[in-house]
C-alpha atoms as a PDB file:
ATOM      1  CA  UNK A   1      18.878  12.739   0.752  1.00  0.00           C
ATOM      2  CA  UNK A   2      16.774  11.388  -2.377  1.00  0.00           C
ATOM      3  CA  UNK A   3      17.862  13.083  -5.709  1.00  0.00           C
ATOM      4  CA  UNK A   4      14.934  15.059  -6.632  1.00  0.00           C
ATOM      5  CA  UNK A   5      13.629  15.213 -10.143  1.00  0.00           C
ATOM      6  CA  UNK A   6      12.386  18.167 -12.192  1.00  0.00           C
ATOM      7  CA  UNK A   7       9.388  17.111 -14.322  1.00  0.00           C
ATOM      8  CA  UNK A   8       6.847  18.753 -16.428  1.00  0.00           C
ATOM      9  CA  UNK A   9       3.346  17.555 -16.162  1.00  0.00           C
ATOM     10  CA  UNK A  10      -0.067  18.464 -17.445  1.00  0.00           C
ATOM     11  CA  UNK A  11      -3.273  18.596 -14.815  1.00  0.00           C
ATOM     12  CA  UNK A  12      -6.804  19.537 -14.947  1.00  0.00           C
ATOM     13  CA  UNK A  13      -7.426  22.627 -13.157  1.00  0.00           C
ATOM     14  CA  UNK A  14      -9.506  21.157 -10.283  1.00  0.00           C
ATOM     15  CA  UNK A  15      -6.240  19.258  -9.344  1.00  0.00           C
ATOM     16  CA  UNK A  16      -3.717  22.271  -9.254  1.00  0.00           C
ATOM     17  CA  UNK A  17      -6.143  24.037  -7.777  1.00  0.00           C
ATOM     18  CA  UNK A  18      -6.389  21.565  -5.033  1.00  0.00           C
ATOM     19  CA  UNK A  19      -3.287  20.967  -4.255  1.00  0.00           C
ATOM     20  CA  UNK A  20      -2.523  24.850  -3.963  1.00  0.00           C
ATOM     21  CA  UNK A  21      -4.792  25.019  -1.042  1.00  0.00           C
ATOM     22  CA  UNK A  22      -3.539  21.669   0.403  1.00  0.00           C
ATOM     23  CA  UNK A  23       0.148  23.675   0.083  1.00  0.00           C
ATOM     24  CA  UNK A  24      -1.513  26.476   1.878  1.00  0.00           C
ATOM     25  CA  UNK A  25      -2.749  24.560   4.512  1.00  0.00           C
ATOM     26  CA  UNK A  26       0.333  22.250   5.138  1.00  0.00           C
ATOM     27  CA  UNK A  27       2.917  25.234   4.543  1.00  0.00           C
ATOM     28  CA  UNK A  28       4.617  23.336   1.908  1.00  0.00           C
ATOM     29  CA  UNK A  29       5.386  24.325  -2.023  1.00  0.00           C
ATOM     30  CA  UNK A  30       3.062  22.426  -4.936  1.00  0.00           C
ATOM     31  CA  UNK A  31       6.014  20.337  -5.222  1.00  0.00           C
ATOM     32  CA  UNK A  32       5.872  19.174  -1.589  1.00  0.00           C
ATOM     33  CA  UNK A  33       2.151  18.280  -1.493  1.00  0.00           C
ATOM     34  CA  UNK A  34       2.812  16.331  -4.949  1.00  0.00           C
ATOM     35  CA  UNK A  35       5.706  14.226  -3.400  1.00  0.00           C
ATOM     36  CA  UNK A  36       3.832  13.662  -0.072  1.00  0.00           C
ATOM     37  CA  UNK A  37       1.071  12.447  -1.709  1.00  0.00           C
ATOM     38  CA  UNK A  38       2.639   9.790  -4.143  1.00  0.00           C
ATOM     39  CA  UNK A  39       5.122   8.833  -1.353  1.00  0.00           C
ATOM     40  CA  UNK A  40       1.251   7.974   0.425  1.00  0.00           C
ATOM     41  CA  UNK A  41       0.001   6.486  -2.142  1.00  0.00           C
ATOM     42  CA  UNK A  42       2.864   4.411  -2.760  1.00  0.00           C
ATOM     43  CA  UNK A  43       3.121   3.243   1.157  1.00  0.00           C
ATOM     44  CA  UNK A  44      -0.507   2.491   0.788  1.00  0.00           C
ATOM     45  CA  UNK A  45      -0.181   0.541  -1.769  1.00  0.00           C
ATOM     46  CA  UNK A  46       2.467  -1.475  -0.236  1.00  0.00           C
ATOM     47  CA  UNK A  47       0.327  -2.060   2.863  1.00  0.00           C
ATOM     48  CA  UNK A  48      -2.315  -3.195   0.346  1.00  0.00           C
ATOM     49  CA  UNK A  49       0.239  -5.486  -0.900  1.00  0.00           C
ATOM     50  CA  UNK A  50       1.128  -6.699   1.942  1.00  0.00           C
ATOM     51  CA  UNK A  51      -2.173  -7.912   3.182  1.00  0.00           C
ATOM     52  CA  UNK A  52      -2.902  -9.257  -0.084  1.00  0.00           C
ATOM     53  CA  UNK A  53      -0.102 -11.371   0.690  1.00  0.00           C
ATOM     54  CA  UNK A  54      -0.796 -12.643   4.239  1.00  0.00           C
ATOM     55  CA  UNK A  55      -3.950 -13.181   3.120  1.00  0.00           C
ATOM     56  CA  UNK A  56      -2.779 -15.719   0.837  1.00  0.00           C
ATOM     57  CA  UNK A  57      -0.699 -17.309   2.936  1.00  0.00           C
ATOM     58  CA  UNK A  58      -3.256 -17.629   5.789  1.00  0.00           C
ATOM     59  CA  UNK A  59      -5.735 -19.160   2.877  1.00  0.00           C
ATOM     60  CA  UNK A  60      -2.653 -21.659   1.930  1.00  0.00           C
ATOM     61  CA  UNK A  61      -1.763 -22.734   5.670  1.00  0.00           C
ATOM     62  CA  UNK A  62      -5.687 -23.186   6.514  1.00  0.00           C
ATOM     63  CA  UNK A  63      -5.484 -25.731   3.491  1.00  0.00           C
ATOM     64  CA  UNK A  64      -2.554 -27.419   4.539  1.00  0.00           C
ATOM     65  CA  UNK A  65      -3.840 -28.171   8.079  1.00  0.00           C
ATOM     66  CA  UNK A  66      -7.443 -29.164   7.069  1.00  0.00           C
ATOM     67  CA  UNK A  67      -5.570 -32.050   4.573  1.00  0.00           C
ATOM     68  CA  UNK A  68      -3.167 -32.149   7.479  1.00  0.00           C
ATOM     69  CA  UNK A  69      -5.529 -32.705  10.445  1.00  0.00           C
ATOM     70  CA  UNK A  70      -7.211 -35.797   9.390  1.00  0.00           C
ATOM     71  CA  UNK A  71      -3.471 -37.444   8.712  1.00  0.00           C
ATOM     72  CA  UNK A  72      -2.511 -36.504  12.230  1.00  0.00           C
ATOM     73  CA  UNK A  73      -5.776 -37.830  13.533  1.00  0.00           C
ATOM     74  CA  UNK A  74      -4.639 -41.665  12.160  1.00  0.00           C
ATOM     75  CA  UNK A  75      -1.237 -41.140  13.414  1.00  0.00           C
ATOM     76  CA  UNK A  76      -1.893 -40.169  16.866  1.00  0.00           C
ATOM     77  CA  UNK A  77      -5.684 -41.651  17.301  1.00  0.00           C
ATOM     78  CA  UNK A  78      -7.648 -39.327  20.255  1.00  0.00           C
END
């Protein structure tokens, strides 16, 4: 089990607020909701990442085979 953390932080009302009723609804503590929502945001964040990432690589290898393709084409004429 992760080692948990006490903290002291400082929120505008609208937040607390929020995530009161969010503990309400989910039957969890403040603390709960808090955690459940960073641990989202941090997945999502990874995902976003993560795309970024094959999306760079897909731009790379489209590169490679449109300086590769015309090399190919003199090696093994059609």
């Amino acid at each position: 089990m992760a080692q948990t953390i006490k903290l002291t932080i400082s929120l505008p009302r609208s937040l607390v607020s929020f995530a009161d009723d969010l503990a309400k609804v989910r039957n969890a503590t403040r603390s709960k909701v808090f955690a459940d929502i960073l641990q989202e945001f941090a997945e999502q964040r990874k995902r976003d990442q993560l795309i970024e990432g094959y999306r760079a690589m897909a731009e790379q290898h489209r590169e490679f085979a449109a300086r590769a393709l015309p090399l190919v084409n003199e090696v093994l004429p059609g």
